[in-house]
Protein backbone atom coordinates (compact mmCIF):
# COMPACT_ATOMS: atom_id res chain seq x y z
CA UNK A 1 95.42 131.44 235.10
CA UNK A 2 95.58 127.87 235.89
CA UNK A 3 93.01 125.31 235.05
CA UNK A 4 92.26 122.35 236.82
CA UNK A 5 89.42 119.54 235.89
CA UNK A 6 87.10 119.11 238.72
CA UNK A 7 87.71 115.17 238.61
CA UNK A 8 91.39 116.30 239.51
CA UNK A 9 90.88 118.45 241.90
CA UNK A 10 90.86 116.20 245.10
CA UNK A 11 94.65 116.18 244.64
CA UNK A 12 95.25 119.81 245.11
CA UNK A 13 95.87 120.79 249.06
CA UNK A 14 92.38 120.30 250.98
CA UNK A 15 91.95 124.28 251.53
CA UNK A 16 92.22 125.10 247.48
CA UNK A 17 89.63 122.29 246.65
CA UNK A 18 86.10 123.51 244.79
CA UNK A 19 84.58 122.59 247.86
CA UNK A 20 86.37 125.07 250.23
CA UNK A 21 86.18 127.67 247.91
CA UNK A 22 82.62 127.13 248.13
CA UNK A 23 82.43 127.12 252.04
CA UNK A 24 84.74 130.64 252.04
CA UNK A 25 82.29 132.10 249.47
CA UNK A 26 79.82 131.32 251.87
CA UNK A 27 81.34 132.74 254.85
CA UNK A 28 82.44 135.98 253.08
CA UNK A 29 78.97 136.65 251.78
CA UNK A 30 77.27 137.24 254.50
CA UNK A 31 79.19 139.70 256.62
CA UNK A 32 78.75 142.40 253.97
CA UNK A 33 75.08 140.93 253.64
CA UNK A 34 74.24 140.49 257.35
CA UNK A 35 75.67 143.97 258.42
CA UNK A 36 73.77 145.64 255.82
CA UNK A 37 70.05 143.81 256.94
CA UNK A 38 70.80 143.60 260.53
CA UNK A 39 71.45 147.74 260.51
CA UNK A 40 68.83 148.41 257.68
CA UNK A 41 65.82 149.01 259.56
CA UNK A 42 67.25 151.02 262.03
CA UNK A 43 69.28 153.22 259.86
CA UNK A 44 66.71 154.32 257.52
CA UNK A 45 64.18 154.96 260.22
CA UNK A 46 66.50 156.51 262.60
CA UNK A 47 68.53 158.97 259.44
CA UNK A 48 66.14 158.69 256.49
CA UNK A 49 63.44 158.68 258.50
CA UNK A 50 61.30 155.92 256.30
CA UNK A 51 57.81 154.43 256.90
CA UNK A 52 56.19 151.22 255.83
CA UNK A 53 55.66 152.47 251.84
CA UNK A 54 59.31 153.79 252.06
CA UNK A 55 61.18 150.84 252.83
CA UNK A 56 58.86 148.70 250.48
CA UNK A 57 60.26 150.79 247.50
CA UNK A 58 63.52 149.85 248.66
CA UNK A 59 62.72 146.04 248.60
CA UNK A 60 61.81 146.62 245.08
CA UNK A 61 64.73 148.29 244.04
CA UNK A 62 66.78 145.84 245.88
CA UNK A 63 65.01 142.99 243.98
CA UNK A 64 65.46 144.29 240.60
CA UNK A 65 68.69 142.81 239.67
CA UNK A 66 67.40 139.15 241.18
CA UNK A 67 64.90 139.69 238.14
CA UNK A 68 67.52 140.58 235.66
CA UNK A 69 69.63 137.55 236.95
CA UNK A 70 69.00 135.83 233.50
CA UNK A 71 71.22 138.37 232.33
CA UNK A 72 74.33 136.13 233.89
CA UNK A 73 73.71 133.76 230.93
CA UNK A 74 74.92 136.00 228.59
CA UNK A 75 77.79 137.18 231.06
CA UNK A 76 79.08 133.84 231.02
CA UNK A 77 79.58 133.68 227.63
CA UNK A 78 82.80 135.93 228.12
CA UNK A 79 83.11 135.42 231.83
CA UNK A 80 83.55 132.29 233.65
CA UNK A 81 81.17 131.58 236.16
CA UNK A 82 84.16 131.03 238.86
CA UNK A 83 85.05 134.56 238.14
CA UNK A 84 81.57 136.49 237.90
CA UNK A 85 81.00 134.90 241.30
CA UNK A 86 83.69 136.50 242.67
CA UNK A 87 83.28 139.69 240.96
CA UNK A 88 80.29 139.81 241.93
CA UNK A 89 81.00 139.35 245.96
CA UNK A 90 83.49 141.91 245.61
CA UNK A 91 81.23 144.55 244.11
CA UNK A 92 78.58 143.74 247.28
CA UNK A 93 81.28 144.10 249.49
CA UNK A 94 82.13 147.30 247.71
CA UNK A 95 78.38 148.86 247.98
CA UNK A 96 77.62 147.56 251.63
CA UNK A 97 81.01 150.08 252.73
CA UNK A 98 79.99 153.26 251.34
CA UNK A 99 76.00 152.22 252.59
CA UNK A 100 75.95 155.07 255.18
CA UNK A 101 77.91 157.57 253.11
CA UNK A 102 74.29 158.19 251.37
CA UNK A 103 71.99 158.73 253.74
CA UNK A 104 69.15 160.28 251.55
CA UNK A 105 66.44 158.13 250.00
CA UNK A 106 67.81 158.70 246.29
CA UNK A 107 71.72 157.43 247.78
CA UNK A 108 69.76 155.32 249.81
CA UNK A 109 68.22 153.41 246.72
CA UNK A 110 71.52 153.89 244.61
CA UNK A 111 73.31 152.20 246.32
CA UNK A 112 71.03 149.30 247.79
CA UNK A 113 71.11 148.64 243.80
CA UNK A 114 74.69 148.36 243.43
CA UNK A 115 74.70 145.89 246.05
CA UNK A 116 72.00 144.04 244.95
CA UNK A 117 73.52 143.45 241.78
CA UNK A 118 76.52 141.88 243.40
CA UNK A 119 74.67 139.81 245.87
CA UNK A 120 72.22 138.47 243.12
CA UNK A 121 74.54 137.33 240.67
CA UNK A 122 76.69 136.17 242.94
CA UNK A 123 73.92 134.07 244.36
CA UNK A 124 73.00 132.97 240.73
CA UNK A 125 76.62 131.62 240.06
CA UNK A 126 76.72 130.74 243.34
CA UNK A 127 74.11 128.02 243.02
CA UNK A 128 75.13 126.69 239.98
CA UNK A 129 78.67 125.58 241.05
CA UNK A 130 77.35 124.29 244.19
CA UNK A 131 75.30 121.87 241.89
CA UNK A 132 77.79 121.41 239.43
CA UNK A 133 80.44 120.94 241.82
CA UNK A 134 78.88 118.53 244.94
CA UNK A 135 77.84 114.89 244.67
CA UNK A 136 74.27 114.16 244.38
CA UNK A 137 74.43 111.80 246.53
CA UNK A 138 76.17 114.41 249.14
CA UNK A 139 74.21 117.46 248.31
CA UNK A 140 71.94 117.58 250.72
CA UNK A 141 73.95 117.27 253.61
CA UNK A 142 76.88 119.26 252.15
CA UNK A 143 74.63 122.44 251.46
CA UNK A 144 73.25 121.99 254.79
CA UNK A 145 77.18 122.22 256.27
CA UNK A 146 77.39 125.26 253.98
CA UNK A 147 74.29 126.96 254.82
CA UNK A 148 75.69 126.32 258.57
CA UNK A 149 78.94 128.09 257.49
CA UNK A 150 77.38 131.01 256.38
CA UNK A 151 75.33 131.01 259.58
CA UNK A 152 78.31 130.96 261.54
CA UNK A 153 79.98 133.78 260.08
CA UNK A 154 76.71 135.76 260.40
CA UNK A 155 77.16 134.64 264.18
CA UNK A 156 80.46 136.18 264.37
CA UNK A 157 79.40 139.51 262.77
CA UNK A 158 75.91 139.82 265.19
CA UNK A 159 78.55 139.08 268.12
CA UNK A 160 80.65 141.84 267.20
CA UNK A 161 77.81 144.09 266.99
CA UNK A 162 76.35 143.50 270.12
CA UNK A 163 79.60 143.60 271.92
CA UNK A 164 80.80 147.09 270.59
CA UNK A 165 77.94 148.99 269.19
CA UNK A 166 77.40 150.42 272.67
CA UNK A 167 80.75 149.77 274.34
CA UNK A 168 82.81 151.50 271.30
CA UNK A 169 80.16 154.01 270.16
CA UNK A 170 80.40 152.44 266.71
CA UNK A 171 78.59 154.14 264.25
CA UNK A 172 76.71 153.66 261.03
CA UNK A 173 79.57 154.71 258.75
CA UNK A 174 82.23 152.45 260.48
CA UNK A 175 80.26 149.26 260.88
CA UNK A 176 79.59 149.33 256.97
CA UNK A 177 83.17 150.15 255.85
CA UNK A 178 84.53 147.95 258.17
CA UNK A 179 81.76 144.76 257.14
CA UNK A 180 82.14 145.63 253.58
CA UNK A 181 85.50 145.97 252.76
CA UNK A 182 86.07 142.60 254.22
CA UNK A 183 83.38 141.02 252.16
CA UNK A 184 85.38 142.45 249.19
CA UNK A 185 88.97 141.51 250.68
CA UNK A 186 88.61 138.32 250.79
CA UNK A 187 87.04 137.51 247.19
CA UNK A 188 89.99 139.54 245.64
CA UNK A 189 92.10 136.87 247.57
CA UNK A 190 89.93 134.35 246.45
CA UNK A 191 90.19 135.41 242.97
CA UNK A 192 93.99 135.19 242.87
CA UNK A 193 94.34 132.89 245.04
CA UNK A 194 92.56 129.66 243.82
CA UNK A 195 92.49 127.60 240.14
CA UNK A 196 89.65 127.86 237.57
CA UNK A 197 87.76 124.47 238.52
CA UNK A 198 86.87 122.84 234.83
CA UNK A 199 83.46 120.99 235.32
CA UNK A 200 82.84 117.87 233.65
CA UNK A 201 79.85 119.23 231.78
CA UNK A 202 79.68 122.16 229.89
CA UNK A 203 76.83 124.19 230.48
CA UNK A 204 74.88 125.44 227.95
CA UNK A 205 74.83 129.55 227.44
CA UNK A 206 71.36 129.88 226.17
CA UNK A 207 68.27 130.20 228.01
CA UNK A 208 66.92 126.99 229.15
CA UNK A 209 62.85 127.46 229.59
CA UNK A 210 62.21 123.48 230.03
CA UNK A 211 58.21 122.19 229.98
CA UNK A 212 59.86 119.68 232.22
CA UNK A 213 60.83 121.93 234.84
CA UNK A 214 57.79 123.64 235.30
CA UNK A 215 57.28 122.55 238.81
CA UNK A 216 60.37 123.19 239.94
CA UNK A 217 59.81 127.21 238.48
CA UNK A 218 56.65 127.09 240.32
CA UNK A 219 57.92 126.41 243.74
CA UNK A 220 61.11 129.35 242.63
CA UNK A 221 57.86 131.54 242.28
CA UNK A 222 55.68 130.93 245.45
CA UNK A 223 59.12 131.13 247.24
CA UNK A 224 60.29 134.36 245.83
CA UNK A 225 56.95 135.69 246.32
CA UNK A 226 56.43 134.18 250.39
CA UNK A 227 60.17 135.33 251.41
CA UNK A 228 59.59 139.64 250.48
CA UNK A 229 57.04 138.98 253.63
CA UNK A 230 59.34 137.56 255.75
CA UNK A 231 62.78 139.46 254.60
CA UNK A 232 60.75 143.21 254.08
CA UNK A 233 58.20 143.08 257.21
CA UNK A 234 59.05 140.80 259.84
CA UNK A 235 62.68 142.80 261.10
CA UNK A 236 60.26 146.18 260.02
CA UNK A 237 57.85 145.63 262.64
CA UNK A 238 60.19 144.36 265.12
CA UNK A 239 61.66 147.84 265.04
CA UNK A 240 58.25 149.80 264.53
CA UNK A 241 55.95 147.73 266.63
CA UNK A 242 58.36 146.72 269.63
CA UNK A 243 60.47 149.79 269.01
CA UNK A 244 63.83 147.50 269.24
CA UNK A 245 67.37 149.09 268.95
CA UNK A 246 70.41 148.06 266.81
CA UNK A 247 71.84 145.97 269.77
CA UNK A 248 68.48 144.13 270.27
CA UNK A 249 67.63 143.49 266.31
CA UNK A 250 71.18 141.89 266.39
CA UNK A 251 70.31 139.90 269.16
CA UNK A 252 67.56 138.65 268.05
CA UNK A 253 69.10 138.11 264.81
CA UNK A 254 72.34 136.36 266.82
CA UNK A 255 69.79 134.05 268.24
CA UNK A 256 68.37 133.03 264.80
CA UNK A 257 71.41 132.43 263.30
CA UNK A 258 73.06 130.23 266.33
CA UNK A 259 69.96 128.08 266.18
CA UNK A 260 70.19 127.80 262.26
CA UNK A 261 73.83 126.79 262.60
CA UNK A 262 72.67 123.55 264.57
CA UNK A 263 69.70 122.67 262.52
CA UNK A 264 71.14 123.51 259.08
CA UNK A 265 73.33 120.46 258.90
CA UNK A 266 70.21 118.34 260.10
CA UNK A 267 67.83 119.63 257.58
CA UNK A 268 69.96 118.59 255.19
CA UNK A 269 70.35 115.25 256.80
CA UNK A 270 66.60 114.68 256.60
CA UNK A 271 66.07 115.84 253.38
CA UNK A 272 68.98 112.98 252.42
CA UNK A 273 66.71 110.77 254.24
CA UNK A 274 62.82 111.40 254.07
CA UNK A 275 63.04 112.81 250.56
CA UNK A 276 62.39 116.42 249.09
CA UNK A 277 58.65 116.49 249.26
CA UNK A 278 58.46 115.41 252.74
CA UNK A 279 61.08 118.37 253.80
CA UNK A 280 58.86 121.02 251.75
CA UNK A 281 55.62 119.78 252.77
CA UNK A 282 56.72 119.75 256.47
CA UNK A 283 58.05 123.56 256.15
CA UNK A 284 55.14 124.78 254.60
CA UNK A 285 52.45 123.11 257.06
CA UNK A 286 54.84 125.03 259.29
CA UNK A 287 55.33 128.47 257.30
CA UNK A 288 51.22 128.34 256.96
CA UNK A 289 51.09 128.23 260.63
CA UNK A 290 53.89 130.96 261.38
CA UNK A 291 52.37 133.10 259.33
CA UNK A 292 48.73 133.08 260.54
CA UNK A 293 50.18 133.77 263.71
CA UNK A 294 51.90 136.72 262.45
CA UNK A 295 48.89 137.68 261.76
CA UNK A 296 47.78 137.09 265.18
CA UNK A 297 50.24 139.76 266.59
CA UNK A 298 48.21 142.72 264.49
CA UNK A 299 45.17 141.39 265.08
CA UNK A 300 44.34 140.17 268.71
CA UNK A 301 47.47 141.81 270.25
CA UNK A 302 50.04 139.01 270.82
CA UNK A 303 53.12 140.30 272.12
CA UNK A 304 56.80 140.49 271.30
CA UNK A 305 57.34 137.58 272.93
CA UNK A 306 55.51 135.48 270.59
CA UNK A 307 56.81 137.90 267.46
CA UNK A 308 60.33 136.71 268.51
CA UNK A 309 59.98 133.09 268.60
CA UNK A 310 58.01 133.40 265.05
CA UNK A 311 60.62 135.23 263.48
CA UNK A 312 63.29 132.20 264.83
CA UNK A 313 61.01 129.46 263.73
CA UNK A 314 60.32 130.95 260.29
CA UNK A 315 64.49 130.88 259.81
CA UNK A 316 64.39 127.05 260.82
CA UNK A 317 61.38 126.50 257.80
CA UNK A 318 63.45 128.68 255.53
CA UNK A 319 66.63 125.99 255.81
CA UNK A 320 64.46 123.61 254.37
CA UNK A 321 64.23 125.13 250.78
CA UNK A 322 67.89 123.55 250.02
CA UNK A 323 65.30 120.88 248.93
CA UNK A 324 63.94 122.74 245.84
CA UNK A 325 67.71 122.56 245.05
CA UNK A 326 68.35 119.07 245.30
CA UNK A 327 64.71 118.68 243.90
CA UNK A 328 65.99 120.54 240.59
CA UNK A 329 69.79 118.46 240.72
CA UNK A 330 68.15 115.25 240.71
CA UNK A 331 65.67 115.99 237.33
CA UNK A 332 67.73 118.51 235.66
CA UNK A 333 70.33 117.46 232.72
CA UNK A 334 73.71 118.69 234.21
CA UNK A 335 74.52 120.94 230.99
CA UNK A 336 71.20 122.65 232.16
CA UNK A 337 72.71 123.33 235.13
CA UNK A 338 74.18 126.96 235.20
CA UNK A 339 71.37 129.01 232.52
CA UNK A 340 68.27 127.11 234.74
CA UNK A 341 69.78 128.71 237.31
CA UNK A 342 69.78 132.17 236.17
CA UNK A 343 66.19 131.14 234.70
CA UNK A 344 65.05 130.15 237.99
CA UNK A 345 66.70 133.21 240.26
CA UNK A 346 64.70 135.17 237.79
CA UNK A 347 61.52 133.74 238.30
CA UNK A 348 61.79 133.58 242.01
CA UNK A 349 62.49 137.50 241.65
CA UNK A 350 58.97 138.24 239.28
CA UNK A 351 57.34 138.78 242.45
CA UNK A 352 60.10 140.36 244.23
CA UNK A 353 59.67 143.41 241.91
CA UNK A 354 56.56 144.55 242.65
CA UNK A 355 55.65 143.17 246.13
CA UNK A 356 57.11 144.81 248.03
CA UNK A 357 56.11 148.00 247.46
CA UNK A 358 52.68 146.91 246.62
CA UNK A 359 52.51 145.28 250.43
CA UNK A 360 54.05 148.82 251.14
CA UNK A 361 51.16 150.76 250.65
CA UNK A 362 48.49 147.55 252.10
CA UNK A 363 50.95 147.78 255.39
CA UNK A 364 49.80 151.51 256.37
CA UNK A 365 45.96 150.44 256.12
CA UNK A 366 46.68 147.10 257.62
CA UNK A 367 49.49 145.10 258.72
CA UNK A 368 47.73 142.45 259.24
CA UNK A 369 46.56 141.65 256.30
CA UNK A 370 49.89 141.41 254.82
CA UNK A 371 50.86 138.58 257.03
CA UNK A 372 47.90 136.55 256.02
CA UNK A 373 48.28 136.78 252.30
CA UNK A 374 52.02 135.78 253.04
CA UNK A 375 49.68 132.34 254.72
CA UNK A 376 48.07 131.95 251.61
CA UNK A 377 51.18 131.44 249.52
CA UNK A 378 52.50 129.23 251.84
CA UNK A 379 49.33 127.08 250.81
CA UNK A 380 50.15 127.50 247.72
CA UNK A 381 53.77 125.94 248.01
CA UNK A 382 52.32 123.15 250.28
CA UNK A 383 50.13 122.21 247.41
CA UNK A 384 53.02 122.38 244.99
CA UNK A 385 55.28 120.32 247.06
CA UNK A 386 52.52 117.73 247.05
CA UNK A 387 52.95 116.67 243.24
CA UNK A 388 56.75 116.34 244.22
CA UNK A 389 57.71 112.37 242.89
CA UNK A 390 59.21 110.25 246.21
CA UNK A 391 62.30 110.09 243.95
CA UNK A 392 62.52 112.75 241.51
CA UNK A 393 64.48 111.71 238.28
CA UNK A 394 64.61 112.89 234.40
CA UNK A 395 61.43 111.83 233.32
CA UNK A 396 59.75 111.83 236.36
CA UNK A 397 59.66 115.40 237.55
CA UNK A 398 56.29 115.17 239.21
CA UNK A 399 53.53 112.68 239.96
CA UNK A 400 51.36 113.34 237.55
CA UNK A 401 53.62 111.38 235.36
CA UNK A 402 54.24 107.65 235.24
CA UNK A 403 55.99 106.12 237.40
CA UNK A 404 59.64 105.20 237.67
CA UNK A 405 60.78 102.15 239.09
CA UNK A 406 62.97 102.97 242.06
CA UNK A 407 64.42 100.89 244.70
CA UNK A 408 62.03 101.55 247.32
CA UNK A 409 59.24 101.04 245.45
């Protein structure tokens, strides 16, 4: 196994750099992890045959591991983080494939847990090199790129499902083997193929609970807590309310995603330019607003027209939270880096666990209702996001602390 210090690394051939192992990652990820959500709904209505309290259990299984993220702290001690990653995209890959071989609610859940274990620690690892491996000074605008790359592959995979589910008579069982064991593929590659990036800092391989931080674990929470909404209910009712089909979730879907690609890069550009608590303040004015509307749909009878262009615009507000990232990189001591990380998927899970299948059960009395409480968390954040320092730095976390002297003040 070859080792190579991340300060030498710009020598190495431009495709084996840190940097384009990180854009691959990001591109492999989500056709496992698109195929599965995009064919979700649809599969366990139309074979399992699940309601609203159904596939809110399932949400809460599937969040369970982004709880026990914290556990990649001690992994690390024997693994590197390079590897787990990798591991870890592998074993989602693995999972998404045999997704339809189960098609019970016990399989069902067995599974979605086996994958959610990849995709969480992966995402936990995932996070921490991008931090430990990008510029400050570039982050912003590089996770934006990467966030579009990821968007793009999730392009390519909505394409292909739109353009053969009918024509080829695909079917549940294919799509997933075919979707998964690419996912899986490629990180095996990966694994062989590229050197174990040394970064300058070693990163400590305790648990990191800083007082310091405590904002930053706030806005984890309210965001864990706001996204089961979005990511449980909004494709749900899109399918249950509007009765769409495979070939028109991934549509709308496509159309998401194409739009993301174009304002990913962007975001990031603005958050470079007008600061991290501008960004979050802006998307949660907007994510207050989305939501209410939501809302709307349930209870004065708005119509899918509307439901579509809210689910799009609540994808655009989403791109934005690359600024609690680059919030947490610009206060955090770089050693901190990796175990926060785990700390902080954690937190953003807490919420995740129980949620969803709490929401579940309010969903069949009122759907509604769930939509609005999602508005009041998105308050929440926007009064978070408000104590957010112009320029965040160690020692100056949030404004209710003195002041730092910085150039544009």
């Amino acid at each position: 196994m070859k080792f190579v210090r991340l300060q030498d690394s710009q020598s190495l051939p431009f495709w084996r750099r840190p940097q384009a192992l990180l854009f691959i990652m990001a591109m492999a990820m989500p056709v496992a992890f698109a195929t599965w959500s995009a064919l979700l709904n649809n599969f366990v209505i139309e074979v399992a045959g699940f309601d609203g309290s159904d596939i809110g259990w399932l949400h809460t299984v599937r969040e369970i591991p982004g709880f026990f993220a914290i556990g990649v702290i001690a992994l690390i001690i024997f693994v590197r983080e390079q590897v787990l990653g990798l591991v870890s995209l592998i074993m989602l890959g693995a999972a998404t494939a045999v997704t339809a071989q189960f098609p019970q609610m016990g399989g069902i859940l067995t599974v979605t847990m086996l994958s959610s274990i990849g995709f969480h620690y992966y995402e936990t690892v995932n996070q921490s090199l991008q931090l430990q491996w990008i510029d400050k000074a570039r982050a912003p605008q590089m996770l934006g790129w990467i966030i579009a790359a990821g968007a793009g592959a999730t392009i390519v995979v909505y394409l292909l499902i739109v353009l053969t589910w009918e024509a080829l008579g695909l079917t549940y069982t294919i799509v997933y083997w075919l979707s998964g064991g690419f996912t899986a593929v490629v990180a095996l590659i990966c694994l062989f193929a590229y050197p174990q990036f040394e970064s300058p800092h070693p990163q400590n391989k305790t648990m990191v609970l800083r007082r310091r931080y405590w904002l930053y674990y706030a806005l984890q929470f309210m965001s864990g807590a706001r996204r089961q909404v979005f990511v449980v209910f909004a494709g749900f009712m899109m399918v249950e309310r509007f009765g769409y089909q495979v070939d028109e979730i991934t549509q709308l879907f496509l159309l998401t995603l194409v739009i993301n690609m174009i304002a990913a890069p962007m975001l990031g550009r603005l958050v470079a330019v007008f600061g991290e608590r501008r960004a979050l303040i802006f998307e949660y004015v907007g994510l207050c607003l989305v939501f209410f509307a939501y809302g709307g749909i349930y209870y004065f009878g708005w119509g899918v027209a509307l439901a579509t262009a809210l689910y799009v615009v609540n994808h655009i507000f989403f791109s934005l939270a690359l600024a609690i990232k680059t919030y947490f990189q610009k206060i955090a001591d770089p050693q901190d880096i990796a175990p926060t990380a785990a700390v902080a998927f954690t937190i953003n899970h807490i919420a995740a666990v129980f949620l969803p299948a709490l929401l579940g059960y309010i969903w069949l009395k009122s759907p509604g209702l769930v939509f609005m409480l999602a508005a009041g968390m998105a308050v929440v954040s926007l009064l978070l996001s408000m104590l957010i320092p112009r320029h965040p730095a160690p020692g100056h976390e949030t404004t209710l602390q003195g002041r730092l002297l910085a150039p544009a003040e």
